[in-house]
C-alpha atoms as a PDB file:
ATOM      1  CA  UNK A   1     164.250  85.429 156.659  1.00  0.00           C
ATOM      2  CA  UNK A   2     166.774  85.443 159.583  1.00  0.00           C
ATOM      3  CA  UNK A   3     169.027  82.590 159.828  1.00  0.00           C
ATOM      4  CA  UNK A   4     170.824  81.560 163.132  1.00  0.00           C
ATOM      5  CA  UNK A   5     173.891  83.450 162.484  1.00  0.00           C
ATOM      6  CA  UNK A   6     173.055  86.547 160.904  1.00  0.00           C
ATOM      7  CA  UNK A   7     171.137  86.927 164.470  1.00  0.00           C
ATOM      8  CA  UNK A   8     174.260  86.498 166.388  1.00  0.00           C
ATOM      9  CA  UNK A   9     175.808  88.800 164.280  1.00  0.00           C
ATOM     10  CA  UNK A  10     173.284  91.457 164.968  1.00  0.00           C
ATOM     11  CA  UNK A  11     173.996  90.672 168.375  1.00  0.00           C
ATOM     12  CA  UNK A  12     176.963  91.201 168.428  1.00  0.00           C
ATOM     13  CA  UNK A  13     177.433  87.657 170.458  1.00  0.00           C
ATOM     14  CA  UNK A  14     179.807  84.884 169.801  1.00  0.00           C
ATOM     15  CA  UNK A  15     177.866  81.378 170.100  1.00  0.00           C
ATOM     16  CA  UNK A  16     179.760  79.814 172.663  1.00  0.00           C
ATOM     17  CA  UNK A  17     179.940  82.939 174.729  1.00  0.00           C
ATOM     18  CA  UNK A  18     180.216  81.873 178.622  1.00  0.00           C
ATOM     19  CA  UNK A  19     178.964  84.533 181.179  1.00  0.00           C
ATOM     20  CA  UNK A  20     180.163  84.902 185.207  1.00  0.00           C
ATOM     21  CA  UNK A  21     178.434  85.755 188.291  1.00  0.00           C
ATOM     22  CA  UNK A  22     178.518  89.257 188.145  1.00  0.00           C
ATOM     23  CA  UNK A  23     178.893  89.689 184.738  1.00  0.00           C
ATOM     24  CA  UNK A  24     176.739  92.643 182.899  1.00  0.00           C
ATOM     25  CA  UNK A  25     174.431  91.198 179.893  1.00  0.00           C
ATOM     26  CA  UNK A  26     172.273  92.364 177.016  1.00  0.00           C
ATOM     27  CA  UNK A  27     168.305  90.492 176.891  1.00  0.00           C
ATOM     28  CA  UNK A  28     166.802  91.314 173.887  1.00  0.00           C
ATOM     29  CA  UNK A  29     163.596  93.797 174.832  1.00  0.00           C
ATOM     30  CA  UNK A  30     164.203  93.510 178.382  1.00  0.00           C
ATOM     31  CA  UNK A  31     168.255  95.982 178.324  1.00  0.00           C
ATOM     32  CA  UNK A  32     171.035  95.295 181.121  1.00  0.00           C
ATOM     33  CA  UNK A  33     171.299  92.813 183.674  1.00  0.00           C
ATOM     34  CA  UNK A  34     173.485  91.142 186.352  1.00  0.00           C
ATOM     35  CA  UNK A  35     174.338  87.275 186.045  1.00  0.00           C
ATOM     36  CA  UNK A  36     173.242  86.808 189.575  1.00  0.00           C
ATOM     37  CA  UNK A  37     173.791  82.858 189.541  1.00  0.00           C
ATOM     38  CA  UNK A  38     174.364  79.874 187.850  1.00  0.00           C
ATOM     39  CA  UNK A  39     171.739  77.367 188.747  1.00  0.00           C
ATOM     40  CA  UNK A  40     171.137  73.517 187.834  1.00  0.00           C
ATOM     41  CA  UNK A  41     167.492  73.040 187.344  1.00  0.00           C
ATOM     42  CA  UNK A  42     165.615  69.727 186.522  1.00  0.00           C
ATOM     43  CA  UNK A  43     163.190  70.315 183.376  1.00  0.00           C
ATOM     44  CA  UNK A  44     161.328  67.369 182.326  1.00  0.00           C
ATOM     45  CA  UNK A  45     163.659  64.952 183.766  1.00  0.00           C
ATOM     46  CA  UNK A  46     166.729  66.557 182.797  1.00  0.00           C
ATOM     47  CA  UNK A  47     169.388  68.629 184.108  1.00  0.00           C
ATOM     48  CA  UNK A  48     170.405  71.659 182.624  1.00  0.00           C
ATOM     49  CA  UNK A  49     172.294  74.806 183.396  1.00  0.00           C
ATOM     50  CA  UNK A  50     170.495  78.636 183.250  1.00  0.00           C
ATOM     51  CA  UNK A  51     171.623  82.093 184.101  1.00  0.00           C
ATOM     52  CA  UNK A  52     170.064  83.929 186.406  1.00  0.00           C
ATOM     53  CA  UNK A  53     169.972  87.261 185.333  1.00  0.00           C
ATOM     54  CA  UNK A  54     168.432  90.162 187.061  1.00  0.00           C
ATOM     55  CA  UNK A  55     167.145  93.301 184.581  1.00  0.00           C
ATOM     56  CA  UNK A  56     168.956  96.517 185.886  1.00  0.00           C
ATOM     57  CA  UNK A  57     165.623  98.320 184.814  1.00  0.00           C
ATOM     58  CA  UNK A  58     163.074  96.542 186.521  1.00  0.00           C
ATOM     59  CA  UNK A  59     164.379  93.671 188.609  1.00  0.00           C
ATOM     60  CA  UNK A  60     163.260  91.306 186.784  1.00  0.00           C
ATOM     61  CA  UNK A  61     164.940  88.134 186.868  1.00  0.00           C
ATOM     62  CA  UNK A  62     165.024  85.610 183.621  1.00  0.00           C
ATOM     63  CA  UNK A  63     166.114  82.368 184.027  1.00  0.00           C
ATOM     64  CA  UNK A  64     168.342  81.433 180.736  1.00  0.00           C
ATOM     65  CA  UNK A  65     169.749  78.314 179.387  1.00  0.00           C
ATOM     66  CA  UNK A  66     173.251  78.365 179.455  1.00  0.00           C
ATOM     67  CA  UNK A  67     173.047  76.237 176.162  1.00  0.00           C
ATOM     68  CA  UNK A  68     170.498  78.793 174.847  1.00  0.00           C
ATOM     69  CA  UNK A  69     172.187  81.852 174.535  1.00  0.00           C
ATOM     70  CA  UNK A  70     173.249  82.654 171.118  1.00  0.00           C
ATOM     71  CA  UNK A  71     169.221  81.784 170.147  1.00  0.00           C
ATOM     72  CA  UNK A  72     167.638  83.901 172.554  1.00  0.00           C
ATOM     73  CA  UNK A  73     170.182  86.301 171.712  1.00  0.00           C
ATOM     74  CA  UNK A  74     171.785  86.945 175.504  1.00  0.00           C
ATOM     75  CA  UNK A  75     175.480  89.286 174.479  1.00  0.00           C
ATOM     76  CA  UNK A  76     177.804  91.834 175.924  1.00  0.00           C
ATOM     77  CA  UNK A  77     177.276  95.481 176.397  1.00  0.00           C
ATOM     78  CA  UNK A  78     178.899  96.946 173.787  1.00  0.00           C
ATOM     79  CA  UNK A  79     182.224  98.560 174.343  1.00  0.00           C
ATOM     80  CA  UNK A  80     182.589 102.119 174.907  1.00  0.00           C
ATOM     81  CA  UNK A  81     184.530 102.509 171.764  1.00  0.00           C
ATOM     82  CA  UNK A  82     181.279 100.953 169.942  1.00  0.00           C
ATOM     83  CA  UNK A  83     178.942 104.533 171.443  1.00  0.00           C
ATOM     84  CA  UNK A  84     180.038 106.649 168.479  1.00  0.00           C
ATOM     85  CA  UNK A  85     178.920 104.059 165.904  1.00  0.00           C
ATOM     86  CA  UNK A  86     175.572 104.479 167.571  1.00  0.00           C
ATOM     87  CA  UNK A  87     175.741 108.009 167.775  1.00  0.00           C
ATOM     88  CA  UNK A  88     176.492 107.758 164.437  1.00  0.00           C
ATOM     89  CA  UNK A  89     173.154 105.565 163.841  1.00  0.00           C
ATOM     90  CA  UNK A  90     171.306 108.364 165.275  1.00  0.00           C
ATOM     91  CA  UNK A  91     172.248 111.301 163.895  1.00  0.00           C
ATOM     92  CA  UNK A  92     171.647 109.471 160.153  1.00  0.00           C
ATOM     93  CA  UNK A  93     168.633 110.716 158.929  1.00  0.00           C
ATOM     94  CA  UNK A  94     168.644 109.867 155.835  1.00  0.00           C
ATOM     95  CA  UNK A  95     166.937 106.039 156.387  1.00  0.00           C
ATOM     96  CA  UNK A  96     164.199 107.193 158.219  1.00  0.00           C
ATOM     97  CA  UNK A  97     161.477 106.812 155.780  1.00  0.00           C
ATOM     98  CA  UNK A  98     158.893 105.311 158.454  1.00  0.00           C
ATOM     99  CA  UNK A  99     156.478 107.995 158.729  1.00  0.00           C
ATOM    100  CA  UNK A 100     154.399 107.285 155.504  1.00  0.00           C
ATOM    101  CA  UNK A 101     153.714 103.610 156.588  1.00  0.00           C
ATOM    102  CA  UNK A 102     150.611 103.020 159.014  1.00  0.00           C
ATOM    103  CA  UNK A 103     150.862 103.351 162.912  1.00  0.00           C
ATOM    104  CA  UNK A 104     150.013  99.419 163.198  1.00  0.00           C
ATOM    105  CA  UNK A 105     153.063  98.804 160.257  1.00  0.00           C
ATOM    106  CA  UNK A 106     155.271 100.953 161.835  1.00  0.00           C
ATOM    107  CA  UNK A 107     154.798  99.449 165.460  1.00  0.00           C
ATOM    108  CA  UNK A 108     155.524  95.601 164.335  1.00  0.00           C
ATOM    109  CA  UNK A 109     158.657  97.176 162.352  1.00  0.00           C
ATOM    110  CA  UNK A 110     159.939  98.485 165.616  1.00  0.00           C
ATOM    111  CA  UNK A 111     158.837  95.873 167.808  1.00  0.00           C
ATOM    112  CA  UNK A 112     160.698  93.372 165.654  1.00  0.00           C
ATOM    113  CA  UNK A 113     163.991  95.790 166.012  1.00  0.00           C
ATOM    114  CA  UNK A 114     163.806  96.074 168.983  1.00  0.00           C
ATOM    115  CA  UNK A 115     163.323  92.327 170.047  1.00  0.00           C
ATOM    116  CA  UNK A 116     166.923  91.609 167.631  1.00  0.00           C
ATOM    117  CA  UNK A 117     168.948  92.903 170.980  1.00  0.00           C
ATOM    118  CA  UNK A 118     171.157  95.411 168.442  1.00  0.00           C
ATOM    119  CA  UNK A 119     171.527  98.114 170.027  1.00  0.00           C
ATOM    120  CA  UNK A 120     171.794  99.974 166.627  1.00  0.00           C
ATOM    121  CA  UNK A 121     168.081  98.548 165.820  1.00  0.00           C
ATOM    122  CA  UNK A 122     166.996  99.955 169.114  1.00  0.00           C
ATOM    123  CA  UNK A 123     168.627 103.184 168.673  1.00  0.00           C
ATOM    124  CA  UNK A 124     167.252 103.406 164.828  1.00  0.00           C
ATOM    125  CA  UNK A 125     164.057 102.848 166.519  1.00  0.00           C
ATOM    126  CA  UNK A 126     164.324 105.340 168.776  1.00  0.00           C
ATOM    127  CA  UNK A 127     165.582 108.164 166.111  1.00  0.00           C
ATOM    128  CA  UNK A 128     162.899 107.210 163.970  1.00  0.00           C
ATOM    129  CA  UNK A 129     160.206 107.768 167.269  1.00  0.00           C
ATOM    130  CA  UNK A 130     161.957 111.069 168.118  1.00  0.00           C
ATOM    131  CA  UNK A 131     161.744 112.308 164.798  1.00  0.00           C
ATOM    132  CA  UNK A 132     157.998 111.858 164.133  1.00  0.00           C
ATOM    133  CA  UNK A 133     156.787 112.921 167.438  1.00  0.00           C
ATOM    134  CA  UNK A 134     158.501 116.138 166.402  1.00  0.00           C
ATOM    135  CA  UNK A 135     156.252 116.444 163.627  1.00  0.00           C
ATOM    136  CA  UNK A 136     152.974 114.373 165.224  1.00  0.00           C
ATOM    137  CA  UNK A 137     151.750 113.005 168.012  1.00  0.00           C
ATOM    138  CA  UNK A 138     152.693 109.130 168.656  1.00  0.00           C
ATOM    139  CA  UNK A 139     150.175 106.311 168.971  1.00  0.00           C
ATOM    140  CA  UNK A 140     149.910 104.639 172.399  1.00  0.00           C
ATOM    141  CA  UNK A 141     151.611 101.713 171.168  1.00  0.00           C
ATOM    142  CA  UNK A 142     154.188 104.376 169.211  1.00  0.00           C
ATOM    143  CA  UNK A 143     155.022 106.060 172.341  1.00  0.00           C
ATOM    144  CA  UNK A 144     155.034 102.824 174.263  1.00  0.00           C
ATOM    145  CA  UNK A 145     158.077 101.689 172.164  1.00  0.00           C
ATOM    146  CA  UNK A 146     159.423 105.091 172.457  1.00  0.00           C
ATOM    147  CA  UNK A 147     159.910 104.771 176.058  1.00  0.00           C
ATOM    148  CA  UNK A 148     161.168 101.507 175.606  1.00  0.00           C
ATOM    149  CA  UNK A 149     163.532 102.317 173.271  1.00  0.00           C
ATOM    150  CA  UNK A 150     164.952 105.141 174.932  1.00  0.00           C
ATOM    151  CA  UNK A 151     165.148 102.838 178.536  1.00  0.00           C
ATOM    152  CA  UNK A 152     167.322 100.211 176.497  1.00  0.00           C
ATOM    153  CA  UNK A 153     169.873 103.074 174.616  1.00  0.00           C
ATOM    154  CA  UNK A 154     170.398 104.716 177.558  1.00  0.00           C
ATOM    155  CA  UNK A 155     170.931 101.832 179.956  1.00  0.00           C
ATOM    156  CA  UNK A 156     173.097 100.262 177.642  1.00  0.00           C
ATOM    157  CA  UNK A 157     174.807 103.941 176.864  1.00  0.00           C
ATOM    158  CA  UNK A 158     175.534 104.314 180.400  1.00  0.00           C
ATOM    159  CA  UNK A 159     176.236 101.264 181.528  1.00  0.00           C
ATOM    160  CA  UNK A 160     179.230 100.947 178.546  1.00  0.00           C
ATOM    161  CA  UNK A 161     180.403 104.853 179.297  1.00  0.00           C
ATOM    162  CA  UNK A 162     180.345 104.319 183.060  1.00  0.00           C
ATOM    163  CA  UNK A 163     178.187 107.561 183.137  1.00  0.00           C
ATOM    164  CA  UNK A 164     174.669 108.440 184.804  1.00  0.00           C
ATOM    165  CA  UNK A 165     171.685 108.282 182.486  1.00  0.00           C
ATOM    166  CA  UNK A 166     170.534 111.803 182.688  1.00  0.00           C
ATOM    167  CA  UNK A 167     174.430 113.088 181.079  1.00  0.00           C
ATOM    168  CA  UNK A 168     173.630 110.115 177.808  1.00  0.00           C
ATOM    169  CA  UNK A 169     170.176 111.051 177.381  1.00  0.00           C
ATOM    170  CA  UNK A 170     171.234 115.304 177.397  1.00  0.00           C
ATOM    171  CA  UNK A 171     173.939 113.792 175.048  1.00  0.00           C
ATOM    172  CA  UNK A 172     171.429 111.750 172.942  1.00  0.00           C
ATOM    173  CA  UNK A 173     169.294 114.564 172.906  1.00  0.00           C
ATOM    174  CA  UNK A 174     171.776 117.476 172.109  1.00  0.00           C
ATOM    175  CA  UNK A 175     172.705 115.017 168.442  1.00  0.00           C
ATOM    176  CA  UNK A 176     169.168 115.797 167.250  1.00  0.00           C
ATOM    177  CA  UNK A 177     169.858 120.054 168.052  1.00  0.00           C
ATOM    178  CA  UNK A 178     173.088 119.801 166.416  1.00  0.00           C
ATOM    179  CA  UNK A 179     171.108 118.114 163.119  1.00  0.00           C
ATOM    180  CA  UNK A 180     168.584 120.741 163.021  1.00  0.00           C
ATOM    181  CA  UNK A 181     170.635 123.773 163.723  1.00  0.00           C
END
């Protein structure tokens, strides 16, 4: 059971946390966007304040209460400082025990993760993914979350490195040769 806070923790987002135009977010499952605007709507009678927010990824834009965001779980990129602690999360093998559980158990385990909006879930995720595809070949649905996964870490990895995507994914990648070496 998840309360309130230990989500916002896992987040990584202060409750009250007040985003710009042009500020760079976090959406859980969805990975970086742009605030694009700040937009009074009428919904059922009443006004109320979202974010616009367009997903770096795939355009897609996600209207967000501004009175909603610790819930929906809406937080910062992490800081660059913060990319060795998941480094860190990925080169830890030693909690990956995922590979004796079903495909359909396995899936709603990640799924869940990865809908937290920790980017250590996501990367746990996607070390857990890498590592069994090394030893069998992933479900739809498995490689599915793969992909995801890996769109979300590297975005995010990028985006709080100010590097390109290919250089963090050969980085990402070169942590599993250095493991098995």
């Amino acid at each position: 059971m998840t309360d309130k806070k230990s989500k916002e923790e896992r987040a990584g987002q202060a409750p009250d946390k007040k985003f710009k135009v042009g500020d760079l977010a976090v959406y859980p499952a969805h990975g970086v966007g742009e605030i694009t605007a700040i937009e009074t709507r009428v919904v059922n009678g009443e006004k109320h304040d979202f974010y616009i927010m367009k997903v770096l990824e795939n355009g897609m834009v996600i209207m967000i209460p501004t009175w909603n965001v610790a819930s929906v779980g809406l937080r910062d990129i992490i800081d660059a400082k913060e990319v060795v602690k998941v480094f860190d999360v990925i080169k830890n093998r030693d909690s990956s025990g995922s590979d004796n559980q079903t495909w359909n158990r396995r899936y709603r385990e990640y799924m869940d993760k990865i809908k937290t909006g920790s980017l250590y879930d996501v990367a746990e995720v996607f070390r857990d993914l890498f590592l069994l595809k090394l030893n069998k070949d992933l479900s739809f649905g498995e490689r599915k979350l793969y992909d995801t996964a890996q769109a979300l870490l590297v975005k995010e990895l990028s985006t709080a490195k100010k590097s390109d995507e290919k250089t963090v994914l050969k980085e990402i990648e070169a942590l599993f040769k250095e493991k098995n070496a």
